[in-house]
N, C-alpha and C. Protein backbone atom coordinates (compact mmCIF):
# COMPACT_ATOMS: atom_id res chain seq x y z
N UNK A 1 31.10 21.30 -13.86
CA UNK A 1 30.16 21.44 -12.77
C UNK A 1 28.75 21.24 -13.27
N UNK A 2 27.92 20.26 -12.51
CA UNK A 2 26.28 20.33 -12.64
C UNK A 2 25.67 20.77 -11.96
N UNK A 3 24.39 21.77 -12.32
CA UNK A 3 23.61 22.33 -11.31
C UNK A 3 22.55 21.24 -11.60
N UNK A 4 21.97 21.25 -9.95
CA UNK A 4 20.52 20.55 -10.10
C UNK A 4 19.91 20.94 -9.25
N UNK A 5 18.17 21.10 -9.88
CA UNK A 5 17.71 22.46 -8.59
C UNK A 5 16.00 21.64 -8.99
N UNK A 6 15.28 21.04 -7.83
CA UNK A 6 14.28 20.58 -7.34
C UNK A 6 13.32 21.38 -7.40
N UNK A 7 12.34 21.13 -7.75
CA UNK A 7 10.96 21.35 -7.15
C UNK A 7 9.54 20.98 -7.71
N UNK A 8 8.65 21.06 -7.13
CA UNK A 8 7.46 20.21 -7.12
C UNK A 8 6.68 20.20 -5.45
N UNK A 9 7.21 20.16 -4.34
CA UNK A 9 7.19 19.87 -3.24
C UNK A 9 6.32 20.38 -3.05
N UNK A 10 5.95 20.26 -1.78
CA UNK A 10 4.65 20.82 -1.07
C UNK A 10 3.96 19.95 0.11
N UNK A 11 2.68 20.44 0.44
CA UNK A 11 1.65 19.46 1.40
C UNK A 11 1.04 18.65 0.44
N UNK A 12 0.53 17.34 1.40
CA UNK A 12 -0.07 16.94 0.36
C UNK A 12 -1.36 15.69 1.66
N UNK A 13 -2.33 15.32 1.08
CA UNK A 13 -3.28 14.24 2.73
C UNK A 13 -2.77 13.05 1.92
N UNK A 14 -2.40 12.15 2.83
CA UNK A 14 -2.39 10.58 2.83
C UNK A 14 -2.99 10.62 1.33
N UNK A 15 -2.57 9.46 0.85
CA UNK A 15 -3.22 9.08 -0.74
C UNK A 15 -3.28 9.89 -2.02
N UNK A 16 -2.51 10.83 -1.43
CA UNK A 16 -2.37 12.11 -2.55
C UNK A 16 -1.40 11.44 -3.66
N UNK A 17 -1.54 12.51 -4.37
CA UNK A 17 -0.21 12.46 -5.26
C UNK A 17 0.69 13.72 -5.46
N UNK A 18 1.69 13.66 -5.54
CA UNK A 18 2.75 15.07 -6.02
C UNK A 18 3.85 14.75 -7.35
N UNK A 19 3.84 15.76 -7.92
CA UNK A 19 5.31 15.48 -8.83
C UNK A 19 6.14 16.40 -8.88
N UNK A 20 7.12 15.87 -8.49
CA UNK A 20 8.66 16.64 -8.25
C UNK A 20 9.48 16.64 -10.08
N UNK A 21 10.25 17.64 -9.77
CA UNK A 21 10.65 17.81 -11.17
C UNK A 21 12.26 18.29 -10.83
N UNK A 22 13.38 17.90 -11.56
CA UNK A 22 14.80 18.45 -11.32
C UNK A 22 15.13 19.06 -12.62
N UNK A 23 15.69 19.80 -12.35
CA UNK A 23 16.73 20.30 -13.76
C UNK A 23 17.97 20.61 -13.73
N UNK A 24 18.64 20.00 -14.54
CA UNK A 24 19.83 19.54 -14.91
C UNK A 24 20.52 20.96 -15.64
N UNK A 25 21.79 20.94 -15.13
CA UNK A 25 22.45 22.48 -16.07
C UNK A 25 23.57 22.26 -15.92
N UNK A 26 24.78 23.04 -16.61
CA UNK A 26 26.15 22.81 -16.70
C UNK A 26 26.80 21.76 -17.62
N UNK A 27 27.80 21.53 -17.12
CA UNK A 27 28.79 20.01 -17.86
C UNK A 27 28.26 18.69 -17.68
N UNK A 28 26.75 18.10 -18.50
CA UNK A 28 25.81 17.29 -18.02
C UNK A 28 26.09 16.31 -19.07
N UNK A 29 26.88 16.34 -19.93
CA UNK A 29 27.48 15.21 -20.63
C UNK A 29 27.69 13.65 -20.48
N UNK A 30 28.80 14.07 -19.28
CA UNK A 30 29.23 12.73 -19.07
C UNK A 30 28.05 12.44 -17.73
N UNK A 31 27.32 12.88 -17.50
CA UNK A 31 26.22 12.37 -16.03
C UNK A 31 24.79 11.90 -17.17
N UNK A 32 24.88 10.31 -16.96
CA UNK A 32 23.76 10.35 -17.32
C UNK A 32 23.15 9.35 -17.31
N UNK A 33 22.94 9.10 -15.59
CA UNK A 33 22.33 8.73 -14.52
C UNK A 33 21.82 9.57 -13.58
N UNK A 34 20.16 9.85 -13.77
CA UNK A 34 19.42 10.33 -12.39
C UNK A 34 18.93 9.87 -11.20
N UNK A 35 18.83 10.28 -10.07
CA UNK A 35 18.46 9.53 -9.54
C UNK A 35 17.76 10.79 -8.43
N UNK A 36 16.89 10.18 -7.54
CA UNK A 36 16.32 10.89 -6.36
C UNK A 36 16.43 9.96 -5.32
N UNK A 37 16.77 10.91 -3.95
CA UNK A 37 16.78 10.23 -2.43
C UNK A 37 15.98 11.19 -2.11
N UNK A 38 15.76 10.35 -0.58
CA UNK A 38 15.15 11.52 0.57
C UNK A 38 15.79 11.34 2.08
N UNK A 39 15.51 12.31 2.63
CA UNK A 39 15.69 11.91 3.71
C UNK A 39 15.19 12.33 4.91
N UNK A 40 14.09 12.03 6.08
CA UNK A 40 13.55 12.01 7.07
C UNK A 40 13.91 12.91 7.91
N UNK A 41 13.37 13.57 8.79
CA UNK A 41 13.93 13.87 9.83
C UNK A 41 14.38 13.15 11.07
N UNK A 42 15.82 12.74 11.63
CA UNK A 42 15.96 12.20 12.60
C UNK A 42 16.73 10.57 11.64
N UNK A 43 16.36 10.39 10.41
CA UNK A 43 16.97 9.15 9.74
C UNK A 43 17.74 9.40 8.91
N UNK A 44 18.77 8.84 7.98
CA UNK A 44 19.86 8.77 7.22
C UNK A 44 18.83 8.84 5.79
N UNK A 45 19.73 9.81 4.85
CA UNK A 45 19.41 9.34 3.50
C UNK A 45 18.97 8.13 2.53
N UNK A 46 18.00 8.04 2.05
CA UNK A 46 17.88 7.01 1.53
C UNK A 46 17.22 6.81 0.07
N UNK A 47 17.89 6.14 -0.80
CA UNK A 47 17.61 5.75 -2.20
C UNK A 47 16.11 5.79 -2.44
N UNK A 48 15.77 6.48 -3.69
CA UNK A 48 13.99 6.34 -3.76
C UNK A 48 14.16 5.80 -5.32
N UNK A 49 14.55 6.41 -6.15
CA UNK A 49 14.64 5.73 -7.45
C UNK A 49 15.54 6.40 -8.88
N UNK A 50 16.01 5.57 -9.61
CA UNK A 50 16.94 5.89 -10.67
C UNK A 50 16.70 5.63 -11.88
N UNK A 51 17.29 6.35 -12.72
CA UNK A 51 16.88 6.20 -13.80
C UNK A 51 18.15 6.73 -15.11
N UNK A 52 18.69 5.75 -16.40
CA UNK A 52 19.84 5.72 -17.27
C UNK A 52 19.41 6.29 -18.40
N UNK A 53 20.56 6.70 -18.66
CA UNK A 53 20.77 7.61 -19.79
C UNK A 53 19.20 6.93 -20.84
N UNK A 54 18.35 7.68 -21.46
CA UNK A 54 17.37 7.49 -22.38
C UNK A 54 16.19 6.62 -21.41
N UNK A 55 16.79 6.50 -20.67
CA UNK A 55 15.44 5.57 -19.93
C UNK A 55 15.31 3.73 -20.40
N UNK A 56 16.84 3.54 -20.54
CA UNK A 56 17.23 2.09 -20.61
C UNK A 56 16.74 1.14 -19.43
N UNK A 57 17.01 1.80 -18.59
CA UNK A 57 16.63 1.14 -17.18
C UNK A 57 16.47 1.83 -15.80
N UNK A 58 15.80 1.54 -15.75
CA UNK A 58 14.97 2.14 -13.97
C UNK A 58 15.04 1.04 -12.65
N UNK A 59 15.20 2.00 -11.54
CA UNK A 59 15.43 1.19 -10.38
C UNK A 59 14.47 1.69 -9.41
N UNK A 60 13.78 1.23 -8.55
CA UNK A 60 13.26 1.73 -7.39
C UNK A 60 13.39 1.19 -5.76
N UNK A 61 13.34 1.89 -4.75
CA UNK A 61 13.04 1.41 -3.51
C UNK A 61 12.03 0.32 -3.03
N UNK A 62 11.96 -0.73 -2.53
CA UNK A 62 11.07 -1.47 -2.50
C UNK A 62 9.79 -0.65 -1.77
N UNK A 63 9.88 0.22 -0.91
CA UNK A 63 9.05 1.17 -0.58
C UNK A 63 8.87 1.98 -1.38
N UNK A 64 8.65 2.06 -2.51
CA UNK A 64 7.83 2.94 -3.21
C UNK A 64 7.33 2.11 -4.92
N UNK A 65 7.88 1.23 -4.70
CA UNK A 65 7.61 0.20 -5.94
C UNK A 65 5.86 0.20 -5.90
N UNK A 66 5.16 0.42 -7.17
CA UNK A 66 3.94 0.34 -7.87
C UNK A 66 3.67 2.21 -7.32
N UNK A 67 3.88 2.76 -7.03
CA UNK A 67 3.41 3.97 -5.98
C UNK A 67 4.09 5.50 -6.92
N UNK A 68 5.29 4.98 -6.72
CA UNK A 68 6.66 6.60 -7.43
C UNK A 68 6.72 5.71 -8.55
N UNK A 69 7.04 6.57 -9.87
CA UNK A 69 7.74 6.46 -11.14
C UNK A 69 8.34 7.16 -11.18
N UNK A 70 9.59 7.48 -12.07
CA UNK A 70 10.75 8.29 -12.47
C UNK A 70 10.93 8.00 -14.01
N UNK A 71 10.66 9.42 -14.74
CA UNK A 71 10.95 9.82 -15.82
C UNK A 71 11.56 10.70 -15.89
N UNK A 72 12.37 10.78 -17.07
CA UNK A 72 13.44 12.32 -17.81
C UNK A 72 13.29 12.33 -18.97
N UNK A 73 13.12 13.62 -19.59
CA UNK A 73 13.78 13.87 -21.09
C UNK A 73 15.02 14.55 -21.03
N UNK A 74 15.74 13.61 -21.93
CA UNK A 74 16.89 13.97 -21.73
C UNK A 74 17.42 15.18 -23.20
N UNK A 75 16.13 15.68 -23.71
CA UNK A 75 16.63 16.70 -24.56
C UNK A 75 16.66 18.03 -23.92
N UNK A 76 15.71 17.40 -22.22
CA UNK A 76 15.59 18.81 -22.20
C UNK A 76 16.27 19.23 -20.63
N UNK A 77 17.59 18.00 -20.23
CA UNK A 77 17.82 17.50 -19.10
C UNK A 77 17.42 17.70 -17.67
N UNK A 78 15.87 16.89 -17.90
CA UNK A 78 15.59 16.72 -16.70
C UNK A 78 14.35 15.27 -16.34
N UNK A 79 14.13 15.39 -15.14
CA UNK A 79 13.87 14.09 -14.15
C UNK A 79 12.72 14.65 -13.88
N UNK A 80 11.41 13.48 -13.38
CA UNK A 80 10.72 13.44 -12.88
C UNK A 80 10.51 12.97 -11.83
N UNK A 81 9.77 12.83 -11.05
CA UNK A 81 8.95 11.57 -10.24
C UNK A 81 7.74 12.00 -9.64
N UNK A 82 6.80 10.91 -9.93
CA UNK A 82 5.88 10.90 -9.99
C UNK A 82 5.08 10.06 -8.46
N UNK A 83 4.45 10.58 -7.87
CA UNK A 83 4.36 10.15 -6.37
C UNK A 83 2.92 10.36 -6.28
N UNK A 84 2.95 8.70 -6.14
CA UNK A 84 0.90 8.52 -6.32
C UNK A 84 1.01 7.72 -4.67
N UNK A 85 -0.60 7.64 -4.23
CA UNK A 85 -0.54 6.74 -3.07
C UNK A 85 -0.05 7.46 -1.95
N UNK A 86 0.50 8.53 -1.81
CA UNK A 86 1.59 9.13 -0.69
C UNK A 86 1.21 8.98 0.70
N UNK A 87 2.16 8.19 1.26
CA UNK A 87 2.38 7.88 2.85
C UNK A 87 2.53 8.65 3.95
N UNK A 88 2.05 9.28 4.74
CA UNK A 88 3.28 10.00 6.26
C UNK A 88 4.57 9.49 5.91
N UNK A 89 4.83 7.99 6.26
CA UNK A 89 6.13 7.80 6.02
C UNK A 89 6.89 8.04 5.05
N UNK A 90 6.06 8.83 3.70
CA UNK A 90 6.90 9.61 2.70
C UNK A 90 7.82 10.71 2.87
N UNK A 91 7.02 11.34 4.22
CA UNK A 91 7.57 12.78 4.39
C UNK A 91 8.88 12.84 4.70
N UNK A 92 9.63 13.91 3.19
CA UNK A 92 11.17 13.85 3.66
C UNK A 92 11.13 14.89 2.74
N UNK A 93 12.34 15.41 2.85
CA UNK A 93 13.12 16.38 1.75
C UNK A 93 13.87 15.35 0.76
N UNK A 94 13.54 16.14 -0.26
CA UNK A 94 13.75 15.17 -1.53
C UNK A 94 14.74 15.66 -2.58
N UNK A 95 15.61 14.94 -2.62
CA UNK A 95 17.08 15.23 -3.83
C UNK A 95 17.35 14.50 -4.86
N UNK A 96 17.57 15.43 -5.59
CA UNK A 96 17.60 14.96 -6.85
C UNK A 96 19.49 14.94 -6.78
N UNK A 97 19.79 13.75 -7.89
CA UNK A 97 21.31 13.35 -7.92
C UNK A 97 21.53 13.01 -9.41
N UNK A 98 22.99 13.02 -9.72
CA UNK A 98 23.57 13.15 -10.93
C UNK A 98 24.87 12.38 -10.88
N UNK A 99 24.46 11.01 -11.66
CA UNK A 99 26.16 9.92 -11.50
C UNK A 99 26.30 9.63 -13.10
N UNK A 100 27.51 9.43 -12.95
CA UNK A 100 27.93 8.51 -14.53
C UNK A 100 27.75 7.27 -14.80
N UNK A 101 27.57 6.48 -13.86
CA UNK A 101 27.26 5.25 -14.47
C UNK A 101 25.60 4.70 -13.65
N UNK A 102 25.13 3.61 -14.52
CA UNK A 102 23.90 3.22 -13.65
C UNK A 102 23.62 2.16 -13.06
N UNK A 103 25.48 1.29 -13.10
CA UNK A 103 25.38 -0.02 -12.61
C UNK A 103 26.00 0.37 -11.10
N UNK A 104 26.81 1.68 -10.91
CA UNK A 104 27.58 2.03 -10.07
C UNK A 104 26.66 2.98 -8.87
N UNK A 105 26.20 2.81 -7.63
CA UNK A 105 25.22 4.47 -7.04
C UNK A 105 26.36 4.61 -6.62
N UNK A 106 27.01 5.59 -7.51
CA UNK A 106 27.51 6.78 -6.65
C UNK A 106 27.27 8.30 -7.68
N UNK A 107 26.77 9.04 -6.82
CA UNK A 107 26.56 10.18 -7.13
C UNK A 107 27.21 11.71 -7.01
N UNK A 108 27.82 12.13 -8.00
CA UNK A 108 28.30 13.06 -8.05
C UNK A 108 28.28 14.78 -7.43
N UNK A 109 26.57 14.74 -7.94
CA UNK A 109 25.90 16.08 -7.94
C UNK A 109 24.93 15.88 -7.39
N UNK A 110 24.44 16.98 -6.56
CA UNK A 110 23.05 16.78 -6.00
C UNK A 110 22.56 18.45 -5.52
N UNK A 111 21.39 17.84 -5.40
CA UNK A 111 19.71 19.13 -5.63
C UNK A 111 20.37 19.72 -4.49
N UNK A 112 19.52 20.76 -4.30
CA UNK A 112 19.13 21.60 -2.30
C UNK A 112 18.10 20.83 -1.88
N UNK A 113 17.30 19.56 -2.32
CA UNK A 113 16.31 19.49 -1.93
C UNK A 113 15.04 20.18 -2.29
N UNK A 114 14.03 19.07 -1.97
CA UNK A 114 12.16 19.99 -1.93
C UNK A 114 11.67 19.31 -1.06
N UNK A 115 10.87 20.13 -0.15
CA UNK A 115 10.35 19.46 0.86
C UNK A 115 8.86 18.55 0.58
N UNK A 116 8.72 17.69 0.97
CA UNK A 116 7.50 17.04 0.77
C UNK A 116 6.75 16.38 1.99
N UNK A 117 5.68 16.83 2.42
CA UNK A 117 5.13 16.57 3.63
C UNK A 117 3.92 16.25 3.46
N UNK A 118 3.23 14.52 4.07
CA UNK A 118 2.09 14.15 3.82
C UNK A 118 1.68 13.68 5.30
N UNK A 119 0.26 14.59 5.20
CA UNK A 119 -0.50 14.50 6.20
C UNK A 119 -1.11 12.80 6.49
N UNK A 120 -1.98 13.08 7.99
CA UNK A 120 -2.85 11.38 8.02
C UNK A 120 -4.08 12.09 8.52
């Protein structure tokens, strides 16, 4: 079993920035692929960005490309992301996720969420 437990969240005005942080606990061995979604109120979940074992390779949403970064140390298993520029249309609850592979999204484990809400 992996625990993963969010936070960073908060308010934040248009153009802000926030950083969310996850931490990783349990049988975290074989997971080691992070990743974060969000999801809207009223819309479906959706992919924000990933990131492989050591930080081999990173993926992002075309909506948030130059804007969010995603970092982890993985000595100390956990994830970042880093949220510059922030939109209204950012505002979602935000999860952090835990898969084994990083060619594959599917995700195993996931956060409770952190809420993140940006004003205009």
């Amino acid at each position: 079993q992996v625990q993963l437990v969010e936070s960073g969240g908060g308010l934040v005005q248009a153009g802000g920035s926030l950083r969310l942080s996850c931490a990783a606990s349990g049988r975290t061995f074989d997971y080691n692929t992070m990743a974060w979604f969000r999801q809207a109120p009223g819309k479906e979940r959706e992919f924000v960005a990933a990131i492989s074992w050591r930080s081999i390779n990173t993926n992002y949403a075309n909506s948030v490309k130059g804007r969010f970064t995603i970092s982890r140390d993985d000595a100390k298993n956990t994830v970042s992301l880093q949220m510059n520029s922030l939109k209204p249309e950012d505002t979602a609850v935000y999860y952090c996720a835990a898969g084994r592979t990083f060619a594959i999204a599917h995700y195993d484990y996931w956060g409770q969420g952190t809420q993140v809400t940006v004003s205009s």
